[in-house]
Protein backbone atom coordinates (compact mmCIF):
# COMPACT_ATOMS: atom_id res chain seq x y z
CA UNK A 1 0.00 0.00 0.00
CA UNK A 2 3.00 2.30 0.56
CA UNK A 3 4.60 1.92 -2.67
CA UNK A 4 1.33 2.22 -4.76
CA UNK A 5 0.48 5.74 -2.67
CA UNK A 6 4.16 6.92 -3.62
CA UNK A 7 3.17 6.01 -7.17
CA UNK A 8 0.07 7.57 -7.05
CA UNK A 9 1.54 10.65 -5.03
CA UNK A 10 4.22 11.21 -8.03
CA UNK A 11 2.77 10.59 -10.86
CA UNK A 12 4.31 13.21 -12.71
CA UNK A 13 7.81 12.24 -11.69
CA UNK A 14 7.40 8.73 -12.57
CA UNK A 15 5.92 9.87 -16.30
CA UNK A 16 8.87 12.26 -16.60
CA UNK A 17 10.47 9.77 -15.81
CA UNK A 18 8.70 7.04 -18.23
CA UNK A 19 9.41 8.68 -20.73
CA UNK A 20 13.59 8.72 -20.46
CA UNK A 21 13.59 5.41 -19.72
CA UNK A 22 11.51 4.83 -23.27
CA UNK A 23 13.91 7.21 -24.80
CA UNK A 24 16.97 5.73 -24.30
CA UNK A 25 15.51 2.64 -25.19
CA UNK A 26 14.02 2.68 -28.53
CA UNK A 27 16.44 4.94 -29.28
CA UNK A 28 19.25 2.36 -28.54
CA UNK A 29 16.87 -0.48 -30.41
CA UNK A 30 15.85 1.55 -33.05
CA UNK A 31 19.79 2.32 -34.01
CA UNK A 32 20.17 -1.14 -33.43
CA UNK A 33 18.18 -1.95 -36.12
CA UNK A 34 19.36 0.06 -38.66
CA UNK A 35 22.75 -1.58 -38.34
CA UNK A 36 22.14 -5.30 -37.06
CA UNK A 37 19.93 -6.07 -39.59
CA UNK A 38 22.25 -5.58 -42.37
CA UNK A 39 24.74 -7.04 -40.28
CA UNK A 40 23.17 -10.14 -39.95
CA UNK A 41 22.34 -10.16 -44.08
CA UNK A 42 25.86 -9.74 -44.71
CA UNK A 43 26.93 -12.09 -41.97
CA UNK A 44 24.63 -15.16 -43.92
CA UNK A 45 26.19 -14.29 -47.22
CA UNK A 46 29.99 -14.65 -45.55
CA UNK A 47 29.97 -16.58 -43.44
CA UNK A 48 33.85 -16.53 -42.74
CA UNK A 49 33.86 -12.99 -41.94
CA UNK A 50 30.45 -13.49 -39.79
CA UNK A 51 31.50 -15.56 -37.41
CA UNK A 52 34.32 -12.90 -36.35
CA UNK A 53 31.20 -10.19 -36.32
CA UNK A 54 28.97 -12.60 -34.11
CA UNK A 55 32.25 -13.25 -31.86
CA UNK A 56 32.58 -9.94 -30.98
CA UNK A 57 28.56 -9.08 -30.63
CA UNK A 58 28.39 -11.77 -28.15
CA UNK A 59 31.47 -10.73 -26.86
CA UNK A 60 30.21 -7.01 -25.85
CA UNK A 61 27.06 -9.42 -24.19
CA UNK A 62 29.29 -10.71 -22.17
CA UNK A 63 30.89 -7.59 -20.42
CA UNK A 64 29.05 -6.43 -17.34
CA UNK A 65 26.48 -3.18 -17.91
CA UNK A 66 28.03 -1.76 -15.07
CA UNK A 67 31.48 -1.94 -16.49
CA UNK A 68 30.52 -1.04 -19.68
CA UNK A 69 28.96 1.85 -18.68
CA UNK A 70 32.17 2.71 -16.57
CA UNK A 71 33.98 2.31 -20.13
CA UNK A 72 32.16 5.17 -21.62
CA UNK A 73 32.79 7.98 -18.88
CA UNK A 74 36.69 8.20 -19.75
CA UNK A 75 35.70 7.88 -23.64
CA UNK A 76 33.33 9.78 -23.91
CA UNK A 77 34.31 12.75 -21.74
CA UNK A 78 37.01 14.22 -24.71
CA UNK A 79 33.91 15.32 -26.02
CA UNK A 80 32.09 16.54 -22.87
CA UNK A 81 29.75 13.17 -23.04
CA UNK A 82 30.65 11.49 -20.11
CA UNK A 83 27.53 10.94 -18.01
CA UNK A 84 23.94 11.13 -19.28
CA UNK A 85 22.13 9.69 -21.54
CA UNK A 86 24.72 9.47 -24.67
CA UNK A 87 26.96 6.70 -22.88
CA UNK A 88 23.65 5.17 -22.00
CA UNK A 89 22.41 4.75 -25.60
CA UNK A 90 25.79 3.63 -27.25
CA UNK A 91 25.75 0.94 -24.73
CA UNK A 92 22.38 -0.66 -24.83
CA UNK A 93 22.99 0.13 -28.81
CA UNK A 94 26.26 -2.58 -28.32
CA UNK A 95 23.85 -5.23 -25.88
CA UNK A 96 21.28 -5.05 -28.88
CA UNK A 97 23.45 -6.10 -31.41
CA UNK A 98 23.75 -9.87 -30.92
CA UNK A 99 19.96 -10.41 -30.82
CA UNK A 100 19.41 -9.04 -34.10
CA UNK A 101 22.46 -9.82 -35.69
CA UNK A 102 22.21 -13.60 -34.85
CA UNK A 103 18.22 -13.74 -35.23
CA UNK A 104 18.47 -11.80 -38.81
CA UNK A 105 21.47 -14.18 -39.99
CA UNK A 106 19.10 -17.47 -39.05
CA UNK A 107 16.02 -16.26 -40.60
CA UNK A 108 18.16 -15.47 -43.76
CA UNK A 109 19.84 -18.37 -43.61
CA UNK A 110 17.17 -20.95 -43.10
CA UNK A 111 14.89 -19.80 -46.21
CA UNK A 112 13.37 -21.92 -48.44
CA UNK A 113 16.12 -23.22 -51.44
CA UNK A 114 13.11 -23.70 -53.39
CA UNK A 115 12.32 -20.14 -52.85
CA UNK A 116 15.14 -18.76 -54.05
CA UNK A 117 15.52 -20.74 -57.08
CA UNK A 118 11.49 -20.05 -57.65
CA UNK A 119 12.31 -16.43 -57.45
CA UNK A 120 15.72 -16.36 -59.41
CA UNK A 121 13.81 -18.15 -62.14
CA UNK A 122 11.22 -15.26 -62.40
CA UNK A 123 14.59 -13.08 -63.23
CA UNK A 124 14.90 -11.42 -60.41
CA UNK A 125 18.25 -9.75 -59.28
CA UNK A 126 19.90 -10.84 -55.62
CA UNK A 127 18.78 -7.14 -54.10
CA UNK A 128 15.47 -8.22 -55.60
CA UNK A 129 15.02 -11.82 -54.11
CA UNK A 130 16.90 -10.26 -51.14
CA UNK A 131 13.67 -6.88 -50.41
CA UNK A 132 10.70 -9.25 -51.75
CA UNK A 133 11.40 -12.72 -51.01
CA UNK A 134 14.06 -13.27 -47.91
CA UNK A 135 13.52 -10.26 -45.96
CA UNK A 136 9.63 -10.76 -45.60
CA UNK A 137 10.20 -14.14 -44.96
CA UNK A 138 12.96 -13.29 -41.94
CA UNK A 139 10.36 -10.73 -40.81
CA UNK A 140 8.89 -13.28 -37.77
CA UNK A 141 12.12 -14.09 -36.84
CA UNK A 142 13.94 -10.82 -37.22
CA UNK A 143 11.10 -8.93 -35.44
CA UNK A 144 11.95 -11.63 -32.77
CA UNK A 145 15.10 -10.68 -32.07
CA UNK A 146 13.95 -6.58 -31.88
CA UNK A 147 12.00 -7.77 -29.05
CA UNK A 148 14.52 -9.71 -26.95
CA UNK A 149 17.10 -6.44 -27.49
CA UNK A 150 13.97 -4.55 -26.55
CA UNK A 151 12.97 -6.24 -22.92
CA UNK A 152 16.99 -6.87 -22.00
CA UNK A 153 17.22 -3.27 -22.74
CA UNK A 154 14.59 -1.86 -20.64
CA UNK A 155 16.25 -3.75 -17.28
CA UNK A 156 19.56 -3.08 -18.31
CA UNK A 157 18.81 1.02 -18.78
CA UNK A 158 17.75 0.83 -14.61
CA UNK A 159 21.27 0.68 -14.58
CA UNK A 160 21.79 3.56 -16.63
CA UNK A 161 20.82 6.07 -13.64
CA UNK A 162 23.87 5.68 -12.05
CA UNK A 163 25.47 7.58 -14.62
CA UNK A 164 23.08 10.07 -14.85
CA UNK A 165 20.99 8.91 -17.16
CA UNK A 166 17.87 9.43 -15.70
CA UNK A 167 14.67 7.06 -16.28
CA UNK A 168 13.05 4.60 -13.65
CA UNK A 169 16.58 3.68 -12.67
CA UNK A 170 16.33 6.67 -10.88
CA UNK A 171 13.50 5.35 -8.31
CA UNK A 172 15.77 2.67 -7.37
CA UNK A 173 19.21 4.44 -7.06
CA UNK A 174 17.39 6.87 -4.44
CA UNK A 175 15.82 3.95 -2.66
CA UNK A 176 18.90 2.54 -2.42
CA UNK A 177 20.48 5.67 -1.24
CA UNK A 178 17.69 6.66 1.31
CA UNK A 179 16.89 3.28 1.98
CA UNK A 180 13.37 4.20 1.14
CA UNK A 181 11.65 0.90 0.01
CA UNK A 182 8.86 2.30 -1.32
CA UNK A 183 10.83 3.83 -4.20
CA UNK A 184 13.00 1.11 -5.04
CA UNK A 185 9.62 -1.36 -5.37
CA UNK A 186 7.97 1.00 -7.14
CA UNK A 187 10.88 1.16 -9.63
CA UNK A 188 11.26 -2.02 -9.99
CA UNK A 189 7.24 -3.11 -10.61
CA UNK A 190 7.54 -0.05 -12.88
CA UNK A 191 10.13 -1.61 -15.35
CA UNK A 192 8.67 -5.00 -14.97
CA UNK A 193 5.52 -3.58 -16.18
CA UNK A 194 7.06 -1.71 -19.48
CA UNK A 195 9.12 -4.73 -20.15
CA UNK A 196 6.04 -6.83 -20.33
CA UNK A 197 3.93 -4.05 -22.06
CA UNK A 198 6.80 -3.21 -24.83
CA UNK A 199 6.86 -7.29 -25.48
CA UNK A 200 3.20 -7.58 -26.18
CA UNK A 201 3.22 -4.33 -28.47
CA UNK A 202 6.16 -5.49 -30.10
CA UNK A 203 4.31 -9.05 -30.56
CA UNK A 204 1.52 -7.13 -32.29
CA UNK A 205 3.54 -5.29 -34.16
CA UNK A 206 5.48 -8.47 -35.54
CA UNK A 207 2.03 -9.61 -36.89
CA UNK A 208 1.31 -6.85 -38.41
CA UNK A 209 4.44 -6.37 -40.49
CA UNK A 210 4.57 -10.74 -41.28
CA UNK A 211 2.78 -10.88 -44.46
CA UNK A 212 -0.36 -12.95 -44.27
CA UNK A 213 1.81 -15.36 -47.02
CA UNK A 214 4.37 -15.46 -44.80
CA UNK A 215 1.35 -16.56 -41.82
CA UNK A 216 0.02 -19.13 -43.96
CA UNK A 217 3.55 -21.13 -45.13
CA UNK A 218 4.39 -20.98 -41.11
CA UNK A 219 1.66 -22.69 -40.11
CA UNK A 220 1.51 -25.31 -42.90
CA UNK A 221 4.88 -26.27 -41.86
CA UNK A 222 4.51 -26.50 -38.12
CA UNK A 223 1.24 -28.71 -39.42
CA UNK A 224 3.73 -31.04 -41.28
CA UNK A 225 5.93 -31.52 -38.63
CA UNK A 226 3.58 -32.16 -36.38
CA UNK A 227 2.14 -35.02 -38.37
């Protein structure tokens, strides 16, 4: 009952902030994206020169948020970026690079033969198989992977406050400090919540962008297996 009236009692804190935490986020996972996807296209097509690029993504997995964080102050502060919410962005950019990088490269991978040869018959080019056969196909999959970098994300960016970062982090660095439990409950519930909400939107968003072909040749082949 405490926590929920200190919830209900700072309600505009807590959406102020909501709405860093979100931030720093989707901005991290939306960067992500931009650069894991092709990543992961390039790392199915060579595959030599892959596994060195999904070495070193789960390689940055690997190294502690805390650390990491503590990486970027020195780095960053030549160009007055030490603390805040830059280092906390290029990091959970680096954490959401394996998910999409690896989930990408399997979708891509694992398509059809018959597909391909199907769609290279009909005289397309390989950028044109590539934008209207693989990619929509790898859509489930890759969309998959978004929303794994997308949950981590949101419990690793708690972290994030201790840098200055700001977001719901905040609510548990104070409770912490003031050994105030109400805040550091309310923080946590409050990320647990987001996490859970982010993977259901993300979930709905994944079956909106999967072509209803796409739907369709999924579930005939989970109905062949199963038989």
């Amino acid at each position: 009952m405490e926590t929920l009236s200190f919830i209900t009692s700072n309600l505009e804190l807590i959406a102020h902030l909501l709405g860093q935490h979100l931030y720093i986020v989707f901005m991290a996972v939306g960067l992500a994206i931009l650069t894991g996807v092709p990543l992961g296209i390039f790392v199915s097509q060579h595959p030599r020169a892959g596994r060195w690029i999904l070495t070193f993504a789960a390689m940055l997995m690997t190294i502690p948020s805390a650390a990491l964080f503590g990486l970027m102050i020195p780095v960053l502060s030549i160009w007055g970026q030490g603390i805040g919410m830059v280092p906390a962005i290029i990091a959970l950019f680096l954490y959401s690079q394996l998910p999409i990088i690896r989930n990408t490269h399997t979708a891509i991978s694992n398509v059809e033969p018959s597909l391909r040869e199907a769609a290279r018959g009909m005289g397309m080019s390989s950028w044109q198989r590539l934008w209207k056969v693989e990619l929509p196909l790898a859509t489930p999959l890759i969309m998959a992977g978004v929303r794994v970098a997308t949950v981590i994300n949101i419990g690793i960016a708690a972290i994030a406050a201790y840098i200055g970062a700001g977001g719901l982090g905040s609510l548990i660095v104070r409770g912490i400090a003031q050994s105030d439990t109400r805040q550091l409950i309310a923080g946590a519930i409050l990320i647990s919540v987001i996490a859970v909400a982010a993977d259901y939107a993300l979930s709905l968003l994944q079956r909106a962008l999967t072509p209803k072909g796409v739907t369709k040749l999924n579930t005939l082949s989970l109905k062949e297996t199963t038989l």
